[in-house]
Protein backbone atom coordinates (compact mmCIF):
# COMPACT_ATOMS: atom_id res chain seq x y z
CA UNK A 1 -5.39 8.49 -43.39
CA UNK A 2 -4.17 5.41 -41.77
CA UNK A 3 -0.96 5.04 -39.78
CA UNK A 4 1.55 4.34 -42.19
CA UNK A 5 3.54 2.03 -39.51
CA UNK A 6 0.30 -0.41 -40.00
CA UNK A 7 -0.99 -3.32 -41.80
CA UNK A 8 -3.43 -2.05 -44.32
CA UNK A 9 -6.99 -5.30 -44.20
CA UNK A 10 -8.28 -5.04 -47.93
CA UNK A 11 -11.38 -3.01 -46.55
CA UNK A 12 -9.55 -0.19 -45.93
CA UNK A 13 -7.48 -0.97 -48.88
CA UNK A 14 -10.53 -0.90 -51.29
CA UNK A 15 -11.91 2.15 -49.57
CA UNK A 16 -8.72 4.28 -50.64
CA UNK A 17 -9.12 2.89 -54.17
CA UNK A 18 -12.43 4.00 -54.20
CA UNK A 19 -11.95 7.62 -52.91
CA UNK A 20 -8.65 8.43 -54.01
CA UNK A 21 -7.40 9.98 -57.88
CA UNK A 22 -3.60 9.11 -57.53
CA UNK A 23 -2.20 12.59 -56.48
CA UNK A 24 1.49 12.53 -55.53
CA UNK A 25 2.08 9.24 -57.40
CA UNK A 26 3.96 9.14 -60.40
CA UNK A 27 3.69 6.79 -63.31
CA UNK A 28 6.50 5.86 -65.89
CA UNK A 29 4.99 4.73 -69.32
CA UNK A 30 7.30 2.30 -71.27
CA UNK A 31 5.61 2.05 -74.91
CA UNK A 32 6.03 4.77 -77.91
CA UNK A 33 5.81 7.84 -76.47
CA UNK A 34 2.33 10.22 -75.63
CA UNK A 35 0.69 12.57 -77.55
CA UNK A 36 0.49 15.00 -75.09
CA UNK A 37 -1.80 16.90 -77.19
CA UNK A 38 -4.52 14.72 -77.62
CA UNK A 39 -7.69 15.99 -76.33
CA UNK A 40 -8.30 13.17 -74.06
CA UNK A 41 -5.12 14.06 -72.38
CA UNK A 42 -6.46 17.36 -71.50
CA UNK A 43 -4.52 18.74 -67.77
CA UNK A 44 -2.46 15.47 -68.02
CA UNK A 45 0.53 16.22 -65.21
CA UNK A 46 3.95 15.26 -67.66
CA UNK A 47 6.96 14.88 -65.05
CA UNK A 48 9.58 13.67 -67.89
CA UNK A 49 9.21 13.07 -71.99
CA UNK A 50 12.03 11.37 -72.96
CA UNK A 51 13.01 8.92 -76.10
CA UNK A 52 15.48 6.48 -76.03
CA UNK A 53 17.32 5.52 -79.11
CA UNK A 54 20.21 4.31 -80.05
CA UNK A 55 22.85 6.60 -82.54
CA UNK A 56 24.45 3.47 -84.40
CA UNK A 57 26.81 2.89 -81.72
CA UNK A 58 25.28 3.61 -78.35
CA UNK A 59 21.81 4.16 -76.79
CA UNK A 60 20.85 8.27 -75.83
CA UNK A 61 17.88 9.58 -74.11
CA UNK A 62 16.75 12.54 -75.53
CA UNK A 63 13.74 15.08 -75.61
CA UNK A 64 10.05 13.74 -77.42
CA UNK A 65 8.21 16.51 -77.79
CA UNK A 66 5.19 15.35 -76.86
CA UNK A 67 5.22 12.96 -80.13
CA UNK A 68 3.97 9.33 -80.23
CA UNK A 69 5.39 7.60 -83.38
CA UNK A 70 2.73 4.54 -83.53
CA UNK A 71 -0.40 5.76 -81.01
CA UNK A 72 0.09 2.75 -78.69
CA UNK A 73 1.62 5.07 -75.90
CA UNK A 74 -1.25 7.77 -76.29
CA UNK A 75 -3.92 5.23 -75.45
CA UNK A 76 -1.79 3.70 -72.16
CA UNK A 77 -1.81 6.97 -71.14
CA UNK A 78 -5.32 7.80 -71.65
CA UNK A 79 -6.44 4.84 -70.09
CA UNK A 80 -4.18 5.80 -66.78
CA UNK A 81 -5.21 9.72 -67.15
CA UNK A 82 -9.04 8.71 -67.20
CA UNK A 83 -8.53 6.44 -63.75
CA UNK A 84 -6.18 8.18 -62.11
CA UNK A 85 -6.36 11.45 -63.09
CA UNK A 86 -4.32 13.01 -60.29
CA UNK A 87 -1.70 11.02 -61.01
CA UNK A 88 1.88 12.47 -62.51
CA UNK A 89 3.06 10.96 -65.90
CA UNK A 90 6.63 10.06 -67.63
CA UNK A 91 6.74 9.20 -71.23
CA UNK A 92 9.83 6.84 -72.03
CA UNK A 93 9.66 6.47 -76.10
CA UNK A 94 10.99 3.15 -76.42
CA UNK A 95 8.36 1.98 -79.81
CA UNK A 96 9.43 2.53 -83.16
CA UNK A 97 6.78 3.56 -85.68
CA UNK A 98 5.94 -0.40 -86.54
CA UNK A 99 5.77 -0.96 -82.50
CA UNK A 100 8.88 -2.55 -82.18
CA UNK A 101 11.85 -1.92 -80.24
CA UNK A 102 14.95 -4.11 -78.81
CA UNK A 103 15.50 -4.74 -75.28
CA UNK A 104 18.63 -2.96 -74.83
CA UNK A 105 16.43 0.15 -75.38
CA UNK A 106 13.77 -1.32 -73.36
CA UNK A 107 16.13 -1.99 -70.70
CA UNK A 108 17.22 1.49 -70.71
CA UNK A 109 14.46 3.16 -70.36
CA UNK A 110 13.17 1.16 -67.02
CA UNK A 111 16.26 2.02 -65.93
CA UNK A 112 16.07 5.93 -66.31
CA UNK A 113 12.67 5.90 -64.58
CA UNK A 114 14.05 3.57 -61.44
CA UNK A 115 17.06 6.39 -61.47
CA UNK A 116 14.05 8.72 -61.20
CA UNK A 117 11.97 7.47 -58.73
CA UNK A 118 9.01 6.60 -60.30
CA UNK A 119 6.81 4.68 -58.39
CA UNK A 120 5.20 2.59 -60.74
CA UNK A 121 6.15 1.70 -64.04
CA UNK A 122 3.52 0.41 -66.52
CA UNK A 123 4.79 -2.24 -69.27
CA UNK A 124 2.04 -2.76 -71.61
CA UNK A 125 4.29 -5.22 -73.98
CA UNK A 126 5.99 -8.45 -73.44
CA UNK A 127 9.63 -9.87 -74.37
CA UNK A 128 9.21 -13.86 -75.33
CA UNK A 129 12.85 -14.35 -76.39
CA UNK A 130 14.02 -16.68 -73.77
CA UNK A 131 18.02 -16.01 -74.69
CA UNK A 132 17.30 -12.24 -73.09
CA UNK A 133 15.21 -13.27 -69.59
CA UNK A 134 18.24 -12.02 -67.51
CA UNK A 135 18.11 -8.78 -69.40
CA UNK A 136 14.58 -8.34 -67.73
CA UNK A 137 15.20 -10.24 -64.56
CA UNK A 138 17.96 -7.84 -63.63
CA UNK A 139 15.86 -4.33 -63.67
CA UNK A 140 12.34 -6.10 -62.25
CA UNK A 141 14.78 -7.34 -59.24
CA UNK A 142 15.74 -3.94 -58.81
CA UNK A 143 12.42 -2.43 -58.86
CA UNK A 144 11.29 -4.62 -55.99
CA UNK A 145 14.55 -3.65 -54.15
CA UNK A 146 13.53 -0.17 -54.90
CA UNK A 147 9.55 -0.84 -54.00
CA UNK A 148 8.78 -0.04 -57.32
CA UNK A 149 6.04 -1.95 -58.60
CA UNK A 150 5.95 -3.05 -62.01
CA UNK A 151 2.80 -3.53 -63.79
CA UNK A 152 2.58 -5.69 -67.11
CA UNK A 153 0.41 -6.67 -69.74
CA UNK A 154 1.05 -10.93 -71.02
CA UNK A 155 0.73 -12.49 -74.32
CA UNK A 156 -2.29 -11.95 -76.60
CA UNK A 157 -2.96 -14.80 -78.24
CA UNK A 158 -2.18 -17.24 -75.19
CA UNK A 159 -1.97 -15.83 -71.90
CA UNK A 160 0.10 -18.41 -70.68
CA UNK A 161 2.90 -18.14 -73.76
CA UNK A 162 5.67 -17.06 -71.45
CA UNK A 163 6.50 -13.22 -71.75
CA UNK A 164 8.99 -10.94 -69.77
CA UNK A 165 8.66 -9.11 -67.62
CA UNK A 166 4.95 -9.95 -67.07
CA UNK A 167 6.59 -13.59 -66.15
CA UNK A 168 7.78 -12.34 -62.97
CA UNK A 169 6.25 -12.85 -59.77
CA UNK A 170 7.29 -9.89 -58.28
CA UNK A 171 5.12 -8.06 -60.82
CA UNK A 172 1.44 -7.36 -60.93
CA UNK A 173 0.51 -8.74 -64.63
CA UNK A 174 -3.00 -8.45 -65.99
CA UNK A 175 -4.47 -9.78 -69.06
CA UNK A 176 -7.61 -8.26 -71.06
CA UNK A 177 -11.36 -8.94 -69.50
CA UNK A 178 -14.85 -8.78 -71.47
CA UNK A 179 -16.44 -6.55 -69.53
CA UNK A 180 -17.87 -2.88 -69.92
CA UNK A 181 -16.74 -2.14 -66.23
CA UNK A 182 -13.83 0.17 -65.88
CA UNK A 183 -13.81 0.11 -62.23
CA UNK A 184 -13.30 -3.56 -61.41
CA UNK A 185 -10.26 -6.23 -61.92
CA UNK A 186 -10.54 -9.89 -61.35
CA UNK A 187 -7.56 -12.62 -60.15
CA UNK A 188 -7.44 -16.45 -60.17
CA UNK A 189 -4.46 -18.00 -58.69
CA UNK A 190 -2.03 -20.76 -59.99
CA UNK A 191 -0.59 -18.58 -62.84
CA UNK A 192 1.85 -15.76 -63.00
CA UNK A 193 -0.60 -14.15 -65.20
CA UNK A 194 -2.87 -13.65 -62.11
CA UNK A 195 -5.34 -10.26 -62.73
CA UNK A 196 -7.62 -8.64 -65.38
CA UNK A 197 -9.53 -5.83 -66.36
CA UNK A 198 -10.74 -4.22 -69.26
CA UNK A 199 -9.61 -5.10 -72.46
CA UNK A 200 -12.03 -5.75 -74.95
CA UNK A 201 -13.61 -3.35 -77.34
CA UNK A 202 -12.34 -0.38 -75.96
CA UNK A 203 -12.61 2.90 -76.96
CA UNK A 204 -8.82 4.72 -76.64
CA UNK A 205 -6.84 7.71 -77.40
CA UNK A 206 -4.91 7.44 -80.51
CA UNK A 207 -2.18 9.55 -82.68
CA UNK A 208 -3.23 12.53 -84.03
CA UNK A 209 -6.04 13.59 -81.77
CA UNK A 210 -8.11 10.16 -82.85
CA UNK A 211 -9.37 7.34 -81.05
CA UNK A 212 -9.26 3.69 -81.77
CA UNK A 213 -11.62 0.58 -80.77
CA UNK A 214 -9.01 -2.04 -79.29
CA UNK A 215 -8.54 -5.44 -77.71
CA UNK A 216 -5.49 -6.62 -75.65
CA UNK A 217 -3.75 -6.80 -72.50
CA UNK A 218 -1.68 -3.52 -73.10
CA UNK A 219 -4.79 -1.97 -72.43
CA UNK A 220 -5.41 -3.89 -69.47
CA UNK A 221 -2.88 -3.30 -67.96
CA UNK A 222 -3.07 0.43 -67.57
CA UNK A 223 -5.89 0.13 -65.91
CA UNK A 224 -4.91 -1.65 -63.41
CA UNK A 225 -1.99 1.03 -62.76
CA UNK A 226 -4.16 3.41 -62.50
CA UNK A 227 -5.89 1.79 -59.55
CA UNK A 228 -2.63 0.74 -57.70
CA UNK A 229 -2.13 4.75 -58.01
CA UNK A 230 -5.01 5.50 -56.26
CA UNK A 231 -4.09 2.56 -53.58
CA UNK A 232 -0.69 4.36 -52.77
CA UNK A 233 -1.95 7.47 -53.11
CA UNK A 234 -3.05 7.02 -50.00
CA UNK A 235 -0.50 4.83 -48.52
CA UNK A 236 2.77 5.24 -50.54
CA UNK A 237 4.92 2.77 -48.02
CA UNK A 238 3.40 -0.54 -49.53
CA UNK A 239 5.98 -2.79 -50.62
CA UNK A 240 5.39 -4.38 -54.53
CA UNK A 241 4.36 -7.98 -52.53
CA UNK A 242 1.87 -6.27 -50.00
CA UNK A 243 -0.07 -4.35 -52.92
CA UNK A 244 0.08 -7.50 -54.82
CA UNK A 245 -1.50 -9.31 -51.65
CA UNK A 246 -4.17 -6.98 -51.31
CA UNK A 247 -5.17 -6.88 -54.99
CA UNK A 248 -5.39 -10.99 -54.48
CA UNK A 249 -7.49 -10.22 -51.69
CA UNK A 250 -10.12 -6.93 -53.10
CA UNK A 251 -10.22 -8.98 -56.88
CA UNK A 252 -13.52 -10.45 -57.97
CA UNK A 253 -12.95 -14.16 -59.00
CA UNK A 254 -11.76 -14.66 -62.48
CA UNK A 255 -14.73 -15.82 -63.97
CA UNK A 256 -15.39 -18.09 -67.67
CA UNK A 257 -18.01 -15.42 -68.73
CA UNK A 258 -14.85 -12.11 -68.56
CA UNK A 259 -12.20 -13.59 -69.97
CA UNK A 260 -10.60 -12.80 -73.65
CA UNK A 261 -10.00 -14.63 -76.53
CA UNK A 262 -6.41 -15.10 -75.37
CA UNK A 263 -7.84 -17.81 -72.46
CA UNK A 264 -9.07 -20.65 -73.93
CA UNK A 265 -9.53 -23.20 -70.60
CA UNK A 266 -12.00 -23.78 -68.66
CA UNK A 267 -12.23 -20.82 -66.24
C-alpha cells in the first residue's frame, strides 16, 4: 500500500481502482430506500436503514425495513453492490412512492450520514429550484470540510440545466454515457458537469425482486461511487479535490460517439 503521507500520480491511482472492491469504505445512498431483499443484493453489507419523514410538524428518522417505496434506491444500490462489492451500505429513504421528496427531508438525511461518518454519499437526483441553493450549499460545504465526497447525478434532459447539488464544484457529478463498458468513466473540462459513465440501456435492480432497463444520470452516477470506493479503499486520506484531480487525470476524453441524449453539442 502506498505511504499515506504521499502524493498518490494517477498510475498508482488507477492501479488501486483496478485491484481493489471497496472494503472498509462506506457508502450513504440518498434516494427511496433499498430493497435489501432483492436477489441482486445478495451479501450486500447494510451499516444503517433509515427513512426520513416528516410527522406534520417536524421531520423523524426512523427504521425502513429494508423497503424501497418507488425501486429507484434498489437499482443505485445494485449498481454500487455490483462495482464495489466490498463496500458497506446506508439506506437514507428520502423518495416518496411518486419519487419525490422536499429538500428539508433531503437536507436531513445528508446530514444524518455526515453525523455518521460516511465517506461518500451518492446523490442520484438533482434540486433545480434556485430559491433553495443555500439549502444545498450549506451541507456540500460541510462535506468537503468533513472530506466527504459527494457524488451526483445532473439534469436529464439538458446536462447543463443547473441542478443542486451536482452544481457544485466541490462535488464529483457524472452524467449518463452510451457505452456497454461498466468499468470506464470519461471527463471533459469547462463544465461543472465534468464525468460520465454508464447510463444508457441498463439493466438494474428494481422493487420487488425485478429488474428494469433504464437511462439516466442517477444511474451514472453510482457507478462512479463505486469506483471512488475502490480508490479510497486503498487510500482513505484523499481529500474530495485530490480524488476529483485524479479522476480528471485517469478519465478517457469525453467523446461525441458516448454521450446521452441529454448532450446535444458538439462533443
Amino acid at each position: 500500500m502506498p505511504d499515506m503521507h504521499e502524493w498518490l500520480d494517477p498510475t498508482e491511482a488507477a492501479q488501486l481502482i483496478r485491484q481493489s472492491t471497496g472494503g472498509g469504505i462506506r457508502i450513504a445512498i440518498i434516494d427511496s430506500g433499498v430493497e435489501l431483499s432483492h436477489p441482486r443484493l445478495a451479501g450486500i453489507n447494510i451499516a444503517d436503514d433509515i427513512a426520513v419523514v416528516s410527522d406534520g410538524l417536524r421531520l423523524v428518522s426512523t427504521e425502513n425495513a429494508g423497503e424501497d417505496v418507488y425501486g429507484h434506491g434498489t437499482a443505485v444500490a445494485g449498481i454500487i453492490h455490483e462495482t464495489a462489492p466490498d463496500a458497506q451500505i446506508g439506506s437514507f429513504r428520502v423518495l416518496d412512492s411518486h419519487n419525490n421528496s422536499r429538500s428539508a427531508i433531503v437536507c436531513e438525511a445528508v446530514r444524518l450520514a455526515l453525523d455518521a461518518g460516511y465517506h461518500i454519499i451518492n446523490c442520484s437526483f438533482g434540486c433545480g429550484v434556485l430559491d433553495q441553493v443555500l439549502d444545498y450549499k450549506t451541507w456540500v460545504d460541510e462535506a468537503y470540510l468533513k472530506g466527504t465526497h459527494i457524488v451526483a447525478a445532473c439534469n436529464n434532459f439538458d446536462f447543463l440545466r443547473p441542478e443542486w447539488p451536482g452544481f457544485f464544484a466541490t462535488v464529483i457529478t457524472v452524467n449518463m454515457a452510451r457505452t456497454p463498458d461498466e468499468s470506464r468513466f470519461w471527463y471533459k473540462g469547462g463544465q461543472l458537469v465534468e464525468f460520465a459513465a454508464r447510463g444508457v440501456d441498463v439493466d438494474v435492480a428494481w422493487r420487488k425482486g425485478g429488474t428494469k432497463n433504464v437511462t439516466g444520470s442517477s444511474y451514472a452516477a453510482p457507478r462512479v461511487a463505486g469506483l471512488l470506493a475502490r480508490l479510497l479503499s486503498g487510500r482513505p486520506d484523499i481529500t474530495p479535490l485530490q480524488a476529483k484531480a485524479l479522476f480528471h487525470a485517469i478519465a478517457d476524453p469525453w467523446t461525441q460517439d458516448i454521450v446521452g441524449p441529454n448532450v446535444t453539442y458538439a462533443a
